[in-house]
Structures are given as C-alpha cells and as structure tokens.
C-alpha atoms as a PDB file:
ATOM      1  CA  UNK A   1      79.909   9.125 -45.136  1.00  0.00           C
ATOM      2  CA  UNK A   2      78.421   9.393 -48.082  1.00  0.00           C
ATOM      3  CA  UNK A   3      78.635   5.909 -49.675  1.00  0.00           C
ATOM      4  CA  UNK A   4      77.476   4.816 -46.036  1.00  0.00           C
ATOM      5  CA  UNK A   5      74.106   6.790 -46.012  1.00  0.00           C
ATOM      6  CA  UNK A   6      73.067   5.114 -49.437  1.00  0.00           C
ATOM      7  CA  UNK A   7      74.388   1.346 -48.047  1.00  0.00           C
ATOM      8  CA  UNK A   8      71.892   1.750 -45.224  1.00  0.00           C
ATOM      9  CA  UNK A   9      68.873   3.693 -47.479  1.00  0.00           C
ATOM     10  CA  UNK A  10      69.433   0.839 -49.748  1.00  0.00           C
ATOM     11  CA  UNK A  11      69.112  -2.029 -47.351  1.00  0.00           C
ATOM     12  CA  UNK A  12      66.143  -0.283 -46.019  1.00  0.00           C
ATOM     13  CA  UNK A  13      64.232   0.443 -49.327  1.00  0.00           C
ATOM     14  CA  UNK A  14      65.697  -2.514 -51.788  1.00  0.00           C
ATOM     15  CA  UNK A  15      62.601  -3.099 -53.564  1.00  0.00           C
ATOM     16  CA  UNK A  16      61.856   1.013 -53.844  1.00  0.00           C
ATOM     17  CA  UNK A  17      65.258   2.574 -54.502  1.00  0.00           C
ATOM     18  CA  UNK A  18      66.218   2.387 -58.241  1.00  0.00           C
ATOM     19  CA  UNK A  19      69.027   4.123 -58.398  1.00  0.00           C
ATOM     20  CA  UNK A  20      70.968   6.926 -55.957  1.00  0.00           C
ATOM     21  CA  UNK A  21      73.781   8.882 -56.059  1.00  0.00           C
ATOM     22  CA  UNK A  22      76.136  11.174 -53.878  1.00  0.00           C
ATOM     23  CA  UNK A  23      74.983  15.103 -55.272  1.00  0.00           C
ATOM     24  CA  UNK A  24      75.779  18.752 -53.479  1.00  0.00           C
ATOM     25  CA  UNK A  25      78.850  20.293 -52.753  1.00  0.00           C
ATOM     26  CA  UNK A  26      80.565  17.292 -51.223  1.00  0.00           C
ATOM     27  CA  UNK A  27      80.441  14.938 -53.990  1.00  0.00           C
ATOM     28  CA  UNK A  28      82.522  17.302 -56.033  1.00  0.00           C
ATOM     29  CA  UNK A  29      85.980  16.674 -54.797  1.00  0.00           C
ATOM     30  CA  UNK A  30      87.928  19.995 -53.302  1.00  0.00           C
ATOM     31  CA  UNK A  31      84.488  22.174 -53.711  1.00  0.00           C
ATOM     32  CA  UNK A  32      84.208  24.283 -50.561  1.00  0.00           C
ATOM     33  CA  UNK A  33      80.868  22.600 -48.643  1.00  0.00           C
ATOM     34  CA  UNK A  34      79.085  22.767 -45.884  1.00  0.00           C
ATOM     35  CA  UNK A  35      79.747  19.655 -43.516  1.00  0.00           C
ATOM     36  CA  UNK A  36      76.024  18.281 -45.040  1.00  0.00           C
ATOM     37  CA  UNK A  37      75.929  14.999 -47.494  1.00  0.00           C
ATOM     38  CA  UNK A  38      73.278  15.577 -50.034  1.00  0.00           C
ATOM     39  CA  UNK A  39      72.053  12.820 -51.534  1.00  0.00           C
ATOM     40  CA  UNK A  40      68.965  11.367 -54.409  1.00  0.00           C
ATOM     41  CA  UNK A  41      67.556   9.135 -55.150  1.00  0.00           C
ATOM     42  CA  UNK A  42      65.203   7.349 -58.300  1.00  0.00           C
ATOM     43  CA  UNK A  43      61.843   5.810 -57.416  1.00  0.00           C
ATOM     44  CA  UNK A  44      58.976   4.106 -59.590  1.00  0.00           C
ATOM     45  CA  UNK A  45      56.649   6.319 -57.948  1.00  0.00           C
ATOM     46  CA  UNK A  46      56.776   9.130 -55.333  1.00  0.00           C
ATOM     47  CA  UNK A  47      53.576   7.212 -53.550  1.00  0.00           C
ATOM     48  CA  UNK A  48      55.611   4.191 -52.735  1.00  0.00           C
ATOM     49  CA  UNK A  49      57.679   5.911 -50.403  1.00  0.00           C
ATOM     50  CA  UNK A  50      57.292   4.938 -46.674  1.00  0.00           C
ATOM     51  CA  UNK A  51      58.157   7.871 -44.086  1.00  0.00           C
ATOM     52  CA  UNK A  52      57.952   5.442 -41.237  1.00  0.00           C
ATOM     53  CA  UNK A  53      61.336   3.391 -42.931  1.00  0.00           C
ATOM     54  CA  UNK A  54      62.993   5.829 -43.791  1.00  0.00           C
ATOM     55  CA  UNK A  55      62.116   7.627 -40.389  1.00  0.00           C
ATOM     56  CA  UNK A  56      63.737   4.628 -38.689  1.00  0.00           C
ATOM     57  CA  UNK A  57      66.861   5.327 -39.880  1.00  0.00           C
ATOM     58  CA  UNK A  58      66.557   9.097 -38.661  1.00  0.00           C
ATOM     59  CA  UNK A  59      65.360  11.433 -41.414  1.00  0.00           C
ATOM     60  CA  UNK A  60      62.425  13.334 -40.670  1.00  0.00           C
ATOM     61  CA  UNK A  61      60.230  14.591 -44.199  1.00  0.00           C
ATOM     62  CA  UNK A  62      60.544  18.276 -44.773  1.00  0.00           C
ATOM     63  CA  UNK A  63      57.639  19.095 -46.061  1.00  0.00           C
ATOM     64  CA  UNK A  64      58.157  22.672 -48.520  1.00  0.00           C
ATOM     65  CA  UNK A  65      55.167  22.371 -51.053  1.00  0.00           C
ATOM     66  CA  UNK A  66      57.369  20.367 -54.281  1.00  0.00           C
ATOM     67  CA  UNK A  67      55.186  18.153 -55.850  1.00  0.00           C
ATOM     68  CA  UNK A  68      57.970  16.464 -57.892  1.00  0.00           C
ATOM     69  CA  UNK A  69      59.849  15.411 -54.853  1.00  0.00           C
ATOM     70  CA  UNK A  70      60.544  14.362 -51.671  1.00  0.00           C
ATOM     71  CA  UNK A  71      62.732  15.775 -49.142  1.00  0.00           C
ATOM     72  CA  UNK A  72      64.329  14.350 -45.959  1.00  0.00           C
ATOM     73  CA  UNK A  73      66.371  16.065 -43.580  1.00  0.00           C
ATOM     74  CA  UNK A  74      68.674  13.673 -40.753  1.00  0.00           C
ATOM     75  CA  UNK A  75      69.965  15.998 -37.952  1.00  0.00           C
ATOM     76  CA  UNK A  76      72.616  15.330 -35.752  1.00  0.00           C
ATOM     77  CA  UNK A  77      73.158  17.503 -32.179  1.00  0.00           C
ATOM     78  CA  UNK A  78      70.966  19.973 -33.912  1.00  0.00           C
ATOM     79  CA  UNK A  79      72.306  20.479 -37.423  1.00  0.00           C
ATOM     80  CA  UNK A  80      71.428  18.878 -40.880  1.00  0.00           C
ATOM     81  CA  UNK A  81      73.882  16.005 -41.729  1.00  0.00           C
ATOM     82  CA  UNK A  82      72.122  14.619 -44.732  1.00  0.00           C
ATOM     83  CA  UNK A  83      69.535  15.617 -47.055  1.00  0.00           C
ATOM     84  CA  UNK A  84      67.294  13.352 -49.339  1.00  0.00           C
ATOM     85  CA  UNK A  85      66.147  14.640 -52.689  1.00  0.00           C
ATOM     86  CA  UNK A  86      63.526  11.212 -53.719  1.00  0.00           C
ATOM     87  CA  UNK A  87      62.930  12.110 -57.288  1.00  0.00           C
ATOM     88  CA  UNK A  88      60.898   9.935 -59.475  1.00  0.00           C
ATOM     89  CA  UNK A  89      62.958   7.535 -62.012  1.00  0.00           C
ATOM     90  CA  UNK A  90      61.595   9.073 -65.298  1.00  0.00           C
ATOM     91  CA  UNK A  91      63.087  12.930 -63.971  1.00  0.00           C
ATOM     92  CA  UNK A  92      66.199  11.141 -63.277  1.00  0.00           C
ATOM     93  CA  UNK A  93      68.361  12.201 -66.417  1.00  0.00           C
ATOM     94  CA  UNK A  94      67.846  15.805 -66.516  1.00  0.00           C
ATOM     95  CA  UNK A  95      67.945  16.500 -62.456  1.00  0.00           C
ATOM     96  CA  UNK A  96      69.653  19.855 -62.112  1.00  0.00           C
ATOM     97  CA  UNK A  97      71.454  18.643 -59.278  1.00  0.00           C
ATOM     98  CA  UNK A  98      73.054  15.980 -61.120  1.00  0.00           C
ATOM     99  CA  UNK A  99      74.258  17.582 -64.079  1.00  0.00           C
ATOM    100  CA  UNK A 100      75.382  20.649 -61.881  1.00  0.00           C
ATOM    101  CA  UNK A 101      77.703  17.884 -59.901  1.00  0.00           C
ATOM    102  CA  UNK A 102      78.801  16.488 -63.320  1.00  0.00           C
ATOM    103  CA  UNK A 103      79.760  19.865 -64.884  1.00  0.00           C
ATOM    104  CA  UNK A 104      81.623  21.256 -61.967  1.00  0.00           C
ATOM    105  CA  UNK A 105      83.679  17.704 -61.718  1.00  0.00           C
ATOM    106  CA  UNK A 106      84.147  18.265 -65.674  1.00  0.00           C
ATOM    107  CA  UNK A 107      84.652  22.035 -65.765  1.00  0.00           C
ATOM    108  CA  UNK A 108      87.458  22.906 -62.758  1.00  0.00           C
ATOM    109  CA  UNK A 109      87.321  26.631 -63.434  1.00  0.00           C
ATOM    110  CA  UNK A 110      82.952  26.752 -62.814  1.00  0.00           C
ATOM    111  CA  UNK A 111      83.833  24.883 -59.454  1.00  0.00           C
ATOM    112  CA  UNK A 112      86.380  27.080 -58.519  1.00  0.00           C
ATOM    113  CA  UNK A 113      84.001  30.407 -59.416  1.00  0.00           C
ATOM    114  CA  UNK A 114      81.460  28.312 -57.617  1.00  0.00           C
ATOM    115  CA  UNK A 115      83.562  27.970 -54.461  1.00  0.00           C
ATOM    116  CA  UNK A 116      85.223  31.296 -54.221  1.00  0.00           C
ATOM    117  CA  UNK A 117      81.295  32.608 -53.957  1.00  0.00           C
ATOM    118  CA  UNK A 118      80.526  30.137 -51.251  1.00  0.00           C
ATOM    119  CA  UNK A 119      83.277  31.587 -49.572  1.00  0.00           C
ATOM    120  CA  UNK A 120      82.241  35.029 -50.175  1.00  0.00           C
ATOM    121  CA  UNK A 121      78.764  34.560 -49.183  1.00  0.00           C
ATOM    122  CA  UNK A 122      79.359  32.065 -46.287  1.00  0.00           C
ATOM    123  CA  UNK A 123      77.154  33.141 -42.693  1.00  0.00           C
ATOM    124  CA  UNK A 124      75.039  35.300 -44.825  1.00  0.00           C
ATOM    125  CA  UNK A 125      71.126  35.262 -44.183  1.00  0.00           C
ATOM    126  CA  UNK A 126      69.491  33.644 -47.010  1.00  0.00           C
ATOM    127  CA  UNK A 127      72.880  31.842 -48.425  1.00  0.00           C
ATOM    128  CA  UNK A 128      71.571  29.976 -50.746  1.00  0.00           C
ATOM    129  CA  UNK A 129      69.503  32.335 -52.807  1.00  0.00           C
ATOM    130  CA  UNK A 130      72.367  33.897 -52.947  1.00  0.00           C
ATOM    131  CA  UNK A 131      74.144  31.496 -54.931  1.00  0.00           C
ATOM    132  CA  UNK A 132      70.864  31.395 -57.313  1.00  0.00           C
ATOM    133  CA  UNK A 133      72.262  33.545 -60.167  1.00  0.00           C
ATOM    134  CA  UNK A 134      75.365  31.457 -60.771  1.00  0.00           C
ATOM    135  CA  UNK A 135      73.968  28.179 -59.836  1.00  0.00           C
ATOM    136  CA  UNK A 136      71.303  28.712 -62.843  1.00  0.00           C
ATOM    137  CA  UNK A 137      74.219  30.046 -64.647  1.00  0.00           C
ATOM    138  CA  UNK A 138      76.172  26.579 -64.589  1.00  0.00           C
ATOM    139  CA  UNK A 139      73.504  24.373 -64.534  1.00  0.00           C
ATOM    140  CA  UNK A 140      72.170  26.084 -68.041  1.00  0.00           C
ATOM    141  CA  UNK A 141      75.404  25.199 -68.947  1.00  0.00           C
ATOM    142  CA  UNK A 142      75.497  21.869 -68.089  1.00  0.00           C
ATOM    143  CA  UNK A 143      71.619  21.474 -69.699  1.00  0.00           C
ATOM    144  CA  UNK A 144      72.906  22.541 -73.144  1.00  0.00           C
ATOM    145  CA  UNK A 145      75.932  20.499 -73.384  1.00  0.00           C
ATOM    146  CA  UNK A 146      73.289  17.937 -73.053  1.00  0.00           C
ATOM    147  CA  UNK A 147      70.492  19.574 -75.038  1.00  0.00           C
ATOM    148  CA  UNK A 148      68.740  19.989 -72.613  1.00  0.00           C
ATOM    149  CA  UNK A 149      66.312  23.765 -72.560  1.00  0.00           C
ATOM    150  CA  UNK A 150      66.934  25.837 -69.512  1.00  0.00           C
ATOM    151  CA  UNK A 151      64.508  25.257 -66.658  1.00  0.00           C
ATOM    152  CA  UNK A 152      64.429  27.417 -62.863  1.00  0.00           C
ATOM    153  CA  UNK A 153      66.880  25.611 -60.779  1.00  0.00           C
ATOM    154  CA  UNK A 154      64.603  26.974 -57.713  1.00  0.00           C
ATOM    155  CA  UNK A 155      61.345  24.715 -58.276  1.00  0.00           C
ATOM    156  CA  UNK A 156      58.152  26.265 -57.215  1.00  0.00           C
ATOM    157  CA  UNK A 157      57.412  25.885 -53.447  1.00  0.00           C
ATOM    158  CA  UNK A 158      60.754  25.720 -52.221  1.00  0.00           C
END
C-alpha cells in the first residue's frame, strides 16, 4: 500500500518530489500499527506545493499551525488511511521520523518496548501524547548515534 501511495504522489508531483519514503509504525516490519500508511516526503521548497494535485488524488491539507511542514490526511469510509509529512529537502537528514524508523528497524528490543506501549495505551484519549516520553526517548537515541543534539519530537503547533 505503501509503495503504491508514493508511485501515484510521484507521477503526480515528478518535477516537485525529491525524494520520499515509507515512515510510521508500518514501515517497521512486525511493529504493532494502526491500519494508517505514513508517509514524507523532500521538496525544494514548501511554496511549490500544489493542494489542488495533490487534492486530486484524495488528501485533503490538515492545517495544525507547523511552519516547517506540510500535512495531508487521505480518508477512506471515514478514517485516515495515509498521512503526508512534505518536509523541505535541506531538513531531510535529521527528520525525527526517519531516524526513529531507522533505529527501531536497527534496535529490535526499542521496537518491541515501543510496541508493547502501543498495546498498552491502545483506545486511550490522547494516544499519542501518550507515547511522547518514549518516542523522545528513542529518537534521542537515534539523534546521537548520528550526532545529532536532541530536539522536541512534538514541533510547536501540533
């Protein structure tokens, strides 16, 4: 599902999309997810972004007050079935959504801590700030075995 989402994304932006890749829960194989296919993607420039193509092919902009990225939400029969992070190209390396992917795919024992609290805090009001404390945890983790400095993974606004 994934690799079809970015196909069609990339056939409708090929002169805006740089790069994009499968992130969230589901691109981490036997991670405990929500049936929802997160995915980003690298652009020049957030301004070159048209909502009307990418509208087309059913995502709607959620607008949350980030002003270092784009979201877009595509619902089917009510529910989110993908989300669209649009980061720009230069932020691309030190996402904390990418190297949180690439550490739990590295690190079997963080995914597994990661899951069993998804489990845990599954139906809860406010689920995902509940997973705040141990996603910062990981993804400072996965910043220093880059050295990379810590940074919020909850960006102002959302």
């Amino acid at each position: 599902m994934a690799e079809e989402a970015m196909t069609e994304l990339r056939a409708a932006l090929p002169d805006v999309i740089v790069e994009m890749e499968h992130i969230g829960s589901t691109a981490v194989a036997g991670l405990a997810a929500k049936p929802v296919i997160d995915l980003m993607a690298a652009v020049e420039s957030l301004d070159i972004v048209d909502d009307a193509t990418i509208g087309r092919l059913g995502y709607r902009r959620h607008v949350n007050g980030m002003t270092d990225r784009l979201l877009y939400v595509r619902e089917s029969d009510g529910r989110r079935r993908h989300i669209l992070h649009v980061v720009t190209l230069d932020s691309w390396p030190t996402r904390n959504q990418r190297l949180l992917r690439d550490h739990l795919r590295r690190h079997p024992d963080d995914a597994q801590r990661y899951a069993r609290l998804k489990r845990e805090i599954a139906g809860l009001p406010d689920y995902s700030r509940h997973k705040t404390a141990l996603i910062q945890e990981l993804t400072d983790r996965a910043r220093a075995e880059r050295g990379l400095p810590s940074v919020p993974v909850w960006e102002k606004g959302g």
